[in-house]
Protein backbone atom coordinates (compact mmCIF):
# COMPACT_ATOMS: atom_id res chain seq x y z
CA UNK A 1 -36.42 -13.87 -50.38
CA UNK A 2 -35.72 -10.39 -49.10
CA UNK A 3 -32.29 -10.21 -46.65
CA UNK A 4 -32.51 -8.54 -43.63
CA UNK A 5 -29.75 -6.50 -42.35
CA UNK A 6 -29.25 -4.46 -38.98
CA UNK A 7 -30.12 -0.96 -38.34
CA UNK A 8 -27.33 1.13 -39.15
CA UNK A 9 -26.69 2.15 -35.82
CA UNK A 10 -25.31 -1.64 -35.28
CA UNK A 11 -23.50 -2.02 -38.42
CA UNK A 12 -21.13 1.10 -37.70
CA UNK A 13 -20.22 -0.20 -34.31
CA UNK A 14 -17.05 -1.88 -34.38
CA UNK A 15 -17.56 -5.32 -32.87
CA UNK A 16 -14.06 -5.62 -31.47
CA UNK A 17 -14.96 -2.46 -29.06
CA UNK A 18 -17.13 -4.89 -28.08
CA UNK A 19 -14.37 -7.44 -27.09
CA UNK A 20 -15.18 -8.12 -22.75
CA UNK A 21 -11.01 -9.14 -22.93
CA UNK A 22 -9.93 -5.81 -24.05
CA UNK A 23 -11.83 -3.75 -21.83
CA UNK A 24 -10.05 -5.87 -19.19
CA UNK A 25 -6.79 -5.10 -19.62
CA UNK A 26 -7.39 -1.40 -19.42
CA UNK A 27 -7.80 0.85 -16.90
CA UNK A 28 -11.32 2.09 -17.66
CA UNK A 29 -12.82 1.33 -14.37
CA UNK A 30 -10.15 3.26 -12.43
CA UNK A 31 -11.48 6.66 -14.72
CA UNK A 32 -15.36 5.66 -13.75
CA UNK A 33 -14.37 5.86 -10.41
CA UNK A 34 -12.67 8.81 -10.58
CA UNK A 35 -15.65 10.46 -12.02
CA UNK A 36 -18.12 9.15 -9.31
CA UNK A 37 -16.03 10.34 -6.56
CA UNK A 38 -18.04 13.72 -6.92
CA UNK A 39 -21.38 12.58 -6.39
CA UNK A 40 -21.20 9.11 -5.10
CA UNK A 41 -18.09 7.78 -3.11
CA UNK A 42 -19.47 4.03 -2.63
CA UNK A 43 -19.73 4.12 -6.52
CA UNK A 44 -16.41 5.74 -6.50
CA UNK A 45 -15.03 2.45 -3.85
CA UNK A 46 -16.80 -0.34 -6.06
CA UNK A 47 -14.48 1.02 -9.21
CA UNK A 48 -11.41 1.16 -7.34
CA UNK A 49 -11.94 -2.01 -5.94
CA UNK A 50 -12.43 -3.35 -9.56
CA UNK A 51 -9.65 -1.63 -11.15
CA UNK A 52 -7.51 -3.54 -8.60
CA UNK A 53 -8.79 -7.00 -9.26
CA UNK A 54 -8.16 -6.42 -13.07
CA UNK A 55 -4.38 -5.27 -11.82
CA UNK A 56 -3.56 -8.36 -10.45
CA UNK A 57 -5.44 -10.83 -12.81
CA UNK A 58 -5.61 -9.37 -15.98
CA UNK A 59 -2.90 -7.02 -15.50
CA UNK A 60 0.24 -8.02 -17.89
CA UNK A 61 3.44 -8.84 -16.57
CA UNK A 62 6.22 -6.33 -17.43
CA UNK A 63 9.58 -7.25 -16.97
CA UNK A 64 12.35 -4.44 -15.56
CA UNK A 65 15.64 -4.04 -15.32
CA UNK A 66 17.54 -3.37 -12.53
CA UNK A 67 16.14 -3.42 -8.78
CA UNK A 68 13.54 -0.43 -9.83
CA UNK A 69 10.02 -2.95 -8.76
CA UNK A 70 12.06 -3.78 -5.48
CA UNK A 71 11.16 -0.23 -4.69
CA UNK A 72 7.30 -0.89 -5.06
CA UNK A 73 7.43 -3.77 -2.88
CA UNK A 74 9.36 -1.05 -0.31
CA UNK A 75 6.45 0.87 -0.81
CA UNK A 76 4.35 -1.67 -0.01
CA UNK A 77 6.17 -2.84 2.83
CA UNK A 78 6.12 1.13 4.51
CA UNK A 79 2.01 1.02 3.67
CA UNK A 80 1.40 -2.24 5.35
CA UNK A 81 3.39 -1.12 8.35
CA UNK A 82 1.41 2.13 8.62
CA UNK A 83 -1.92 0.17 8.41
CA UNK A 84 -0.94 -2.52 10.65
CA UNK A 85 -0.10 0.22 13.27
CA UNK A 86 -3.17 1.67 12.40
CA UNK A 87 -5.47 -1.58 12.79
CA UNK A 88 -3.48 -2.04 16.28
CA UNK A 89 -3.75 0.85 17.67
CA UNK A 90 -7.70 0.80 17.67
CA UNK A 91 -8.43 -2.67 19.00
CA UNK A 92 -5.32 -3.12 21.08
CA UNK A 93 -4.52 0.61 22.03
CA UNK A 94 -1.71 -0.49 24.24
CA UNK A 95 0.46 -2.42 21.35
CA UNK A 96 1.46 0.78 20.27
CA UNK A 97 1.89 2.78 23.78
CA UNK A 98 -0.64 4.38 24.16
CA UNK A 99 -1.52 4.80 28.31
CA UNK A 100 2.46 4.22 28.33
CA UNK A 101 5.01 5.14 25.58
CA UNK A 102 3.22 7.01 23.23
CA UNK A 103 2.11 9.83 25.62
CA UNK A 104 -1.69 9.38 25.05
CA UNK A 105 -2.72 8.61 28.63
CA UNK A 106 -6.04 6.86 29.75
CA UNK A 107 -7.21 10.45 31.04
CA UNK A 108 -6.43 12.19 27.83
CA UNK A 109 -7.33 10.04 25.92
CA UNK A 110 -10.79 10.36 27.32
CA UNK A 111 -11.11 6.74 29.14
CA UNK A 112 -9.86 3.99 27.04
CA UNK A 113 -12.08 1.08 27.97
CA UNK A 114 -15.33 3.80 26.77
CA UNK A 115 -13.80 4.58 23.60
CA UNK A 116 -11.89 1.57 22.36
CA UNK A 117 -15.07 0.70 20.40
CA UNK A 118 -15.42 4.01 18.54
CA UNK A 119 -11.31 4.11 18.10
CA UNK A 120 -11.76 0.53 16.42
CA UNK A 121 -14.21 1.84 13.92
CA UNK A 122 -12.45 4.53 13.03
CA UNK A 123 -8.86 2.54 12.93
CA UNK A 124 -10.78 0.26 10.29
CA UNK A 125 -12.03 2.87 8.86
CA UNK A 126 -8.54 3.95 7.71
CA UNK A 127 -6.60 1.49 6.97
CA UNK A 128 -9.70 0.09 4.31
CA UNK A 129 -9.15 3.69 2.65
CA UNK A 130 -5.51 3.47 2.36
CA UNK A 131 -5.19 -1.11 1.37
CA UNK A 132 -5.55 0.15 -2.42
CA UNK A 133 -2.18 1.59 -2.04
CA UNK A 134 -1.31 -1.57 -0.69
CA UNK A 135 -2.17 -3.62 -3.03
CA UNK A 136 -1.45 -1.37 -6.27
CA UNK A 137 2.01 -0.94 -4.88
CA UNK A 138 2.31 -4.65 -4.51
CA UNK A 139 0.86 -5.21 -7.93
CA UNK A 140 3.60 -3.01 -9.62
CA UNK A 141 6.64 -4.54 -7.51
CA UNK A 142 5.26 -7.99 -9.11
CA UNK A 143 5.27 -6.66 -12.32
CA UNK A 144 1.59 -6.02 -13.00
CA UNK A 145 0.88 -3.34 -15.30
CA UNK A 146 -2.55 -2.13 -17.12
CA UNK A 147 -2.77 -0.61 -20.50
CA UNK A 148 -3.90 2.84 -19.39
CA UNK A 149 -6.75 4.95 -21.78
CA UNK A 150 -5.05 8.35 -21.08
CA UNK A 151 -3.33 8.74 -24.49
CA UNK A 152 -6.53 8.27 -26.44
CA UNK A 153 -9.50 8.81 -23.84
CA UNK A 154 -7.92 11.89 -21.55
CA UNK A 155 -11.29 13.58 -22.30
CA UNK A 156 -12.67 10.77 -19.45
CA UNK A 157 -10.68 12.00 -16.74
CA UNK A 158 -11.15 15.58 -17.30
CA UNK A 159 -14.49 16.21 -18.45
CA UNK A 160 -16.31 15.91 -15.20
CA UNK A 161 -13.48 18.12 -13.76
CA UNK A 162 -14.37 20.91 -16.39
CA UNK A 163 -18.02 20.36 -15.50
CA UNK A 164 -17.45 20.64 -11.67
CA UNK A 165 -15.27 23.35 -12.14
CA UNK A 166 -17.00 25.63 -14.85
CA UNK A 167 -20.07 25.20 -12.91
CA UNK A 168 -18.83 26.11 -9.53
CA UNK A 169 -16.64 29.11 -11.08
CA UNK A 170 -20.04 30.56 -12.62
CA UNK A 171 -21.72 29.67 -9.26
CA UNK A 172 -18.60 32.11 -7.73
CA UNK A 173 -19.42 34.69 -10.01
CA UNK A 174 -23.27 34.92 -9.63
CA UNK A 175 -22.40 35.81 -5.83
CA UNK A 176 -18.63 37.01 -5.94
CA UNK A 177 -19.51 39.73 -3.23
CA UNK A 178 -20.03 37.28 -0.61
CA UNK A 179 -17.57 34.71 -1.83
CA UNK A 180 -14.89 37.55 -2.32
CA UNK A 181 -15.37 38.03 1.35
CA UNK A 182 -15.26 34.48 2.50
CA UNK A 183 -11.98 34.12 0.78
CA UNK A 184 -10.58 36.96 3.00
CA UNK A 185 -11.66 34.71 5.81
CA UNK A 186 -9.27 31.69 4.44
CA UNK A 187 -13.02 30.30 3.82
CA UNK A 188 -13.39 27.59 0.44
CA UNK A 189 -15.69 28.64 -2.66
CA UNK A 190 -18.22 25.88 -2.62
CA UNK A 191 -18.32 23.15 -5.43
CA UNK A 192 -20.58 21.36 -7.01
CA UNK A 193 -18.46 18.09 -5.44
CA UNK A 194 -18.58 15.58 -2.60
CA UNK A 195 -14.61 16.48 -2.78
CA UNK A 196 -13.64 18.13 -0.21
CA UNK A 197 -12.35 21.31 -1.85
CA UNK A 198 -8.25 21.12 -0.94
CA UNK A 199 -8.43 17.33 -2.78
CA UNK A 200 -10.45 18.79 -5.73
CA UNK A 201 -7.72 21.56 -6.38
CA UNK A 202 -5.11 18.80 -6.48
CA UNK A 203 -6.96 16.32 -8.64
CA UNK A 204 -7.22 19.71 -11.26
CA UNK A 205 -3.79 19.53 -10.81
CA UNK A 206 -2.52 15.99 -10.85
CA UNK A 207 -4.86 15.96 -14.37
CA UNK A 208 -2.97 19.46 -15.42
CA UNK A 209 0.15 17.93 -14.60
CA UNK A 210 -0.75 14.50 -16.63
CA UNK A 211 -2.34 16.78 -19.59
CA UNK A 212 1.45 18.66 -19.85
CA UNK A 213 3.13 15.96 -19.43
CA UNK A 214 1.49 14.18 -22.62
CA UNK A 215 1.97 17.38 -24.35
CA UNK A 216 5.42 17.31 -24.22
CA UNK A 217 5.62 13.28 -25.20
CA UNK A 218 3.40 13.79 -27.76
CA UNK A 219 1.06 11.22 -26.42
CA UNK A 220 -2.48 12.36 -27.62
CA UNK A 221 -3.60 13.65 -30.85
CA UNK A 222 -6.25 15.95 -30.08
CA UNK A 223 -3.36 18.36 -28.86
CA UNK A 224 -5.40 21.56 -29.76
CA UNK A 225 -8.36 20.07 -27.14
CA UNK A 226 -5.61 19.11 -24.47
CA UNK A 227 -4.17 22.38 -24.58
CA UNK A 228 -7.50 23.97 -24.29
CA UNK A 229 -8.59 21.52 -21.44
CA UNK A 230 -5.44 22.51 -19.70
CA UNK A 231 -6.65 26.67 -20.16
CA UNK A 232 -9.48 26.20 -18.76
CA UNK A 233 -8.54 24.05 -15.56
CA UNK A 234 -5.72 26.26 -14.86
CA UNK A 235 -8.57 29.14 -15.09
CA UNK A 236 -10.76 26.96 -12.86
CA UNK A 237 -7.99 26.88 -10.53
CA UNK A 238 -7.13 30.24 -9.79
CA UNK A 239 -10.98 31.15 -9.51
CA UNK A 240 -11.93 28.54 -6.98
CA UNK A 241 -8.03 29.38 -5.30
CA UNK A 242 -7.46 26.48 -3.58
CA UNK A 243 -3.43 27.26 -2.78
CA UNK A 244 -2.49 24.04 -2.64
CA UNK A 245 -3.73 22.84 -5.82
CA UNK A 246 -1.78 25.65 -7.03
CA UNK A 247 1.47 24.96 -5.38
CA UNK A 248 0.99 21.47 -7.13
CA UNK A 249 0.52 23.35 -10.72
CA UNK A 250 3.25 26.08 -10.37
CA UNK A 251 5.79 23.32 -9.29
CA UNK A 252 5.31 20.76 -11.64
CA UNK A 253 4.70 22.74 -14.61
CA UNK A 254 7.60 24.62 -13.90
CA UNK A 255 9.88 21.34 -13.45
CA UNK A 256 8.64 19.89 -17.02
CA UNK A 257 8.33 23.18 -19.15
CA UNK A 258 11.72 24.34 -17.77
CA UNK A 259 13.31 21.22 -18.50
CA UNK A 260 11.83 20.69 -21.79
CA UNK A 261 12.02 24.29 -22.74
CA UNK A 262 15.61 24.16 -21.81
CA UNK A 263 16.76 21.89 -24.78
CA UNK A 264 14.90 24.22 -26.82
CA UNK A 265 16.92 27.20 -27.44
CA UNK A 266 14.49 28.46 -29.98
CA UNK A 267 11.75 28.57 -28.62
CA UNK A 268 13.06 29.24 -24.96
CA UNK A 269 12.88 33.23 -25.06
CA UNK A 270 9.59 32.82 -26.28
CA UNK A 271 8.50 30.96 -23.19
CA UNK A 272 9.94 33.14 -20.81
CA UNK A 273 7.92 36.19 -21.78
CA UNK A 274 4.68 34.72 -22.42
CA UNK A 275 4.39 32.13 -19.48
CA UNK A 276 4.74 35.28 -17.10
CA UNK A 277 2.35 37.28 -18.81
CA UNK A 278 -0.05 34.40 -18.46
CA UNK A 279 0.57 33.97 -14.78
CA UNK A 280 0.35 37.52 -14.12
CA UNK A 281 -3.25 37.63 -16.06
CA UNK A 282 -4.27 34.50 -13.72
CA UNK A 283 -3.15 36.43 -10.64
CA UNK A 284 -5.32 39.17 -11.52
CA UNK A 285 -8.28 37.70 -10.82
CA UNK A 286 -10.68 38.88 -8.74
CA UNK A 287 -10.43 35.68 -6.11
CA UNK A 288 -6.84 35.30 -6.94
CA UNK A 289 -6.09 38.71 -5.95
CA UNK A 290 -8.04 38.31 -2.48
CA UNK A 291 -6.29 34.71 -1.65
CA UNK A 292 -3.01 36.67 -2.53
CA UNK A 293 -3.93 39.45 -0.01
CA UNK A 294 -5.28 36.83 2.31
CA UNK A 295 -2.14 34.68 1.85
CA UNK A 296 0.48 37.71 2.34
CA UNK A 297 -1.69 38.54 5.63
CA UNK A 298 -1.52 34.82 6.69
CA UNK A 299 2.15 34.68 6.33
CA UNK A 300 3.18 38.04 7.94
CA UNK A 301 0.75 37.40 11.09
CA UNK A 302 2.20 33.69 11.40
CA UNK A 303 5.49 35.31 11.32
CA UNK A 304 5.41 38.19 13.48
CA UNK A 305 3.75 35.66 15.70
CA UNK A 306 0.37 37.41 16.18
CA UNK A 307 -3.29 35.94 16.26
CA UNK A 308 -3.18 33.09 13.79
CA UNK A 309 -7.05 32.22 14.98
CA UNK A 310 -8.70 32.51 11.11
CA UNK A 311 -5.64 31.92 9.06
CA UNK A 312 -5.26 28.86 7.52
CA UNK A 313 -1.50 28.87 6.94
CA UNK A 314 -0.75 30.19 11.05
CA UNK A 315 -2.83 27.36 12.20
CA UNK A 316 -1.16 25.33 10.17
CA UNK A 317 1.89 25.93 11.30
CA UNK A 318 1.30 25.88 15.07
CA UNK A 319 -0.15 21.97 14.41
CA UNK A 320 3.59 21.37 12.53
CA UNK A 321 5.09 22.31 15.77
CA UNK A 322 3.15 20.89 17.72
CA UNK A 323 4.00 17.78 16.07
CA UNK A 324 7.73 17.59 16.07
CA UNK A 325 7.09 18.33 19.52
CA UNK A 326 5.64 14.91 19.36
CA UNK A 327 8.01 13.62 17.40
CA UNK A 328 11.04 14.72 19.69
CA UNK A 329 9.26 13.78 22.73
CA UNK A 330 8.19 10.79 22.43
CA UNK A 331 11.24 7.86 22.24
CA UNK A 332 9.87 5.17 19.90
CA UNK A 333 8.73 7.62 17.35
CA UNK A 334 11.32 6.50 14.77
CA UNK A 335 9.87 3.39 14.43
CA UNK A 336 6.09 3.41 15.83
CA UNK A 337 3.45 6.13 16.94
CA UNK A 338 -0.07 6.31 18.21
CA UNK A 339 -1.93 5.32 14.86
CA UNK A 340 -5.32 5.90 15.56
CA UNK A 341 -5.15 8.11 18.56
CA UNK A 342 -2.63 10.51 16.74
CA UNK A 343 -5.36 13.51 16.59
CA UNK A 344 -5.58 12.76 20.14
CA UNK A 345 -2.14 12.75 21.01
CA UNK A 346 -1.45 16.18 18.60
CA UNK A 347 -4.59 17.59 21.20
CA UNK A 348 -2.72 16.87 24.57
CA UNK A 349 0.54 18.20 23.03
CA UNK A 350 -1.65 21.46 22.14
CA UNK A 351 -2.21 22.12 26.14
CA UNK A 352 0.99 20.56 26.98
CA UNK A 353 2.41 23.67 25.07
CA UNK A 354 -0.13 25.59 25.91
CA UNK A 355 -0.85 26.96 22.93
CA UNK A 356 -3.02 31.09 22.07
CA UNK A 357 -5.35 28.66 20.37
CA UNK A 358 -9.15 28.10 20.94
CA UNK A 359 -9.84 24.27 21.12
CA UNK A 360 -12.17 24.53 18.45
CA UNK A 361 -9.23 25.74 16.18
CA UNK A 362 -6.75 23.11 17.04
CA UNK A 363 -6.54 21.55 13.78
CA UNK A 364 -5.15 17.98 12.79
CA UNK A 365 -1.71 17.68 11.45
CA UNK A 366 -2.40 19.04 7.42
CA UNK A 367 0.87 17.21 6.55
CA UNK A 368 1.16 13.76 5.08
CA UNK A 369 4.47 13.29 6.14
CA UNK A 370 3.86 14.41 9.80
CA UNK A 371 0.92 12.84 9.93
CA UNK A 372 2.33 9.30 8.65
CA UNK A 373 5.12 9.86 10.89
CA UNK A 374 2.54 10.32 14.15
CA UNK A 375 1.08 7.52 13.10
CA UNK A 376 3.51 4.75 12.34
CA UNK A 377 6.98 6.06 12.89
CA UNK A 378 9.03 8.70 10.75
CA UNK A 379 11.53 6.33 9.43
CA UNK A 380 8.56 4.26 7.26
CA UNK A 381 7.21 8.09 6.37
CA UNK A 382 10.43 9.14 4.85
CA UNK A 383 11.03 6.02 3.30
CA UNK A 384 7.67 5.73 1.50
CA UNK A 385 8.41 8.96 -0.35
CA UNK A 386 11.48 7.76 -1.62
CA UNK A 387 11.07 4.68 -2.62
CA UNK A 388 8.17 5.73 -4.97
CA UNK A 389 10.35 8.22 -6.09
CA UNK A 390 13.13 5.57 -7.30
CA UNK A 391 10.08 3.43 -8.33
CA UNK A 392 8.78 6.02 -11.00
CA UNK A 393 12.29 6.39 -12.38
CA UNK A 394 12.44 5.22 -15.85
CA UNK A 395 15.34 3.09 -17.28
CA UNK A 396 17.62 4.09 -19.86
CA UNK A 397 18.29 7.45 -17.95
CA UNK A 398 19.88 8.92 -14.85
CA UNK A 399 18.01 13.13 -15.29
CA UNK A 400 14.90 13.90 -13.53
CA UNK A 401 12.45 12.65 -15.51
CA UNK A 402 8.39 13.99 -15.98
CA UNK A 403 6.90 10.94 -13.52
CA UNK A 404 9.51 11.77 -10.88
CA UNK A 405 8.44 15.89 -11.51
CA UNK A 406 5.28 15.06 -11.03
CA UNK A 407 5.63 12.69 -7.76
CA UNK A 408 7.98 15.65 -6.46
CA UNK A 409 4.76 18.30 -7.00
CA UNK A 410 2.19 15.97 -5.41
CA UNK A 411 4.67 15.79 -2.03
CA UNK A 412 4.96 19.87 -2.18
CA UNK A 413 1.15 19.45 -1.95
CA UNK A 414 1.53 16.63 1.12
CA UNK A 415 3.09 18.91 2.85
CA UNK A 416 0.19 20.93 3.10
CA UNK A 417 -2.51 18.36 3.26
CA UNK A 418 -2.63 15.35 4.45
CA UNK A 419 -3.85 13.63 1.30
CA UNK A 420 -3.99 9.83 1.63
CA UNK A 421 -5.88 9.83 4.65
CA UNK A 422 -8.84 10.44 2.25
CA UNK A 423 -10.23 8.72 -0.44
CA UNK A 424 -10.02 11.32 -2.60
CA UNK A 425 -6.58 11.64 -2.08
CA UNK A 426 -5.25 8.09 -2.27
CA UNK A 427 -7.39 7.80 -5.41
CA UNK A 428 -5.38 10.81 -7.29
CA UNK A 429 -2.02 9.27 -6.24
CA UNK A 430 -3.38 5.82 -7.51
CA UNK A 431 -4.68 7.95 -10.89
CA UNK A 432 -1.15 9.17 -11.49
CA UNK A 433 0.68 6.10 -10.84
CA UNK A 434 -1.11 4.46 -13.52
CA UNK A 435 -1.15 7.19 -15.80
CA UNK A 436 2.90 7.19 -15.39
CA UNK A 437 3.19 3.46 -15.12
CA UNK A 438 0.59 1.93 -17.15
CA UNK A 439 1.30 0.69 -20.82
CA UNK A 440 0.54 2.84 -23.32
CA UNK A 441 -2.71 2.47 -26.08
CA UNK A 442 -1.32 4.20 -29.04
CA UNK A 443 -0.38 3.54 -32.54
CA UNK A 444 2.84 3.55 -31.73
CA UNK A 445 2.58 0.44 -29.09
CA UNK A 446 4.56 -2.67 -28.81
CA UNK A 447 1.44 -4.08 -27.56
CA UNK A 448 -0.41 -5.03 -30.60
CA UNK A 449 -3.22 -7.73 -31.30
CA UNK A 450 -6.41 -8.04 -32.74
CA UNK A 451 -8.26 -5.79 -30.16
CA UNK A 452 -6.23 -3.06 -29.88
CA UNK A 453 -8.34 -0.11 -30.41
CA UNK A 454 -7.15 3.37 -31.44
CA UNK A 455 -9.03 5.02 -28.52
């Protein structure tokens, strides 16, 4: 009687990659969603959403020293006030002062009774983009953790950031005329994203960032193919010139290089010649050079204190002032603000101060500090910043160490953009949390069973 046997195609496959319970306790899901984010955001939403439920039920319990997880659960205490402020301030507007305290009037603020509906929507809104933070902060101060893929499956992560990229960069260079010009304007190259283009820039970055930072550890073992990834994201970077992408890159590369080239005497004069000459090559760029020019022009008209109507910075920082404004003014601000309404409240302080501004160019805060301060109180904004900061320490040392770099690099970039009010923002601070927090797949792990797979 002849045997039959599978195609081969089924007898290579390893049947414990097959293994539901592995799969599990990884963070897979959370790298799906960050691929979908560019072309599908409710695809992107039903992976987050997944990746959470696995934290908290498969997620393993890690025990740590010290009050370090006491931090998360500040975290999470700082995000739950901000959302319950939030919630409260679109379907009971005058919880959180506003006709009273909180300086939005009934007459600036449009008529309340005719636009409590539409402020409830959008209250919801916001607070259902930011309760992953929530609950992944809450999950960590528990003691949750998920084995992350990074070590062994970076390539998931950055791969559709290489193909968004490289594709918009050629994109740039098949019309650079025009797009040369735009950028004089403080106008975005276009991308082949959904992402807006200031949280693309920083999710290159945040993966730049993670890429180094492996480097150094010696986390992955394609290291040639990391290195190269990191080339040609950095390249990306500088063509599509998003600055604060960049500020996110030039700050935490330079925190982890310096520090690790620093206990490398040998190799540390080496470093400091050719990591200039690389910089310099990047800056000589065609669209680097014109966001440089544009940049320099930005900061000398904002200074002087001329027309700041088309530059990005000047605008920028007319909405900063405008908000301390707010933030001085306004009594309870330590400890509540107008959640919802705070774009609202930023607009009357505009006229109050009676800002050279067109209404059309009286933008929104473009600082995640501010902004969580506006909302919520600038006591829970400080605080939420540094208690992840103790939160990504690691034990066994007191220096600066690459998850607290990092963390430090994405706030330089907060304080140009207001990242977690989008989802493409909370889900690249989520991303590098897990990243610096989850447990590690490698040969090396203490985590060992049957279904570990070298991945």
């Amino acid at each position: 009687m002849r045997s039959r046997t599978l195609p081969c195609r089924f007898v290579m496959w390893p049947l414990k990659a097959l293994d539901v319970k592995f799969w599990l306790n990884t963070d897979v899901l959370l790298w799906v969603s960050l691929g979908c984010i560019h072309f599908s955001p409710a695809l992107a939403s039903m992976g987050l959403i997944a990746y959470v439920f696995q934290l908290w039920v498969w997620g393993e319990r890690v025990e740590e020293r010290g009050l370090i997880r006491w931090f998360w659960w500040g975290v999470a205490l700082c995000m739950g006030w901000n959302m319950c402020v939030i919630w409260m301030s679109g379907y009971w507007p005058w919880s959180v002062g506003v006709g009273g305290v909180s300086g939005v009037t009934l007459d600036v603020a449009g008529g309340l009774l005719e636009k409590e509906n539409e402020m409830g929507r959008m209250a919801l809104n916001k607070v259902l983009i930011k309760l992953p933070l929530l609950f992944v902060a809450m999950a960590y101060g528990w003691g949750r953790r998920l084995r992350t893929i990074f070590c062994g499956g970076w390539f998931v992560g950055v791969l559709p950031l290489i193909w968004v990229g490289v594709s918009s960069v050629i994109h740039y260079f098949q019309h650079r005329t025009f797009y040369d010009q735009m950028v004089l304007e403080s106008k975005p190259i276009p991308l082949y994203s959904g992402v807006y283009h200031i949280e693309f820039a920083t999710m290159m970055g945040v993966m730049v960032l993670l890429l180094i930072r492996g480097l150094i550890q010696k986390d992955f073992r394609e290291n040639y193919l990391a290195i190269a990834s990191v080339a040609v994201l950095v390249l990306c970077m500088h063509v599509l010139g998003s600055r604060t992408g960049l500020i996110l890159v030039y700050i935490g590369g330079a925190l982890m290089v310096g520090k690790w080239a620093y206990s490398r005497p040998a190799i540390r004069r080496s470093i400091l010649v050719v990591l200039p000459l690389l910089i310099l090559s990047m800056i000589l760029l065609p669209s680097a050079k014109n966001r440089l020019t544009n940049t320099w022009d930005d900061f000398s008209t904002t200074l002087k204190g001329g027309d700041v109507t088309h530059k990005s910075f000047g605008q920028r920082w007319v909405a900063w002032k405008a908000s301390m404004s707010v933030l001085g003014s306004t009594p309870s601000s330590a400890v509540i603000g107008a959640g919802v309404w705070t774009d609202d409240r930023l607009q009357m302080e505009y006229s109050r101060l009676d800002v050279s501004l067109a209404e059309r160019h009286r933008i929104g805060v473009h600082n995640q500090w501010l902004e969580m301060s506006l909302q919520s109180g600038w006591i829970v904004a400080v605080l939420f910043f540094i208690f992840v900061f103790i939160g990504l320490r690691t034990m066994g040392g007191n220096a600066l160490n690459s998850n607290q770099q990092i963390w430090l690099a994405i706030v330089a970039a907060m304080m140009f953009e207001s990242l977690l009010e989008r989802q493409a923002g909370v889900l690249i601070a989520i991303v590098a949390w897990q990243v610096m927090l989850g447990t590690k797949i490698t040969n090396n792990s203490q985590i060992k069973d049957v279904n570990t797979l070298n991945i």
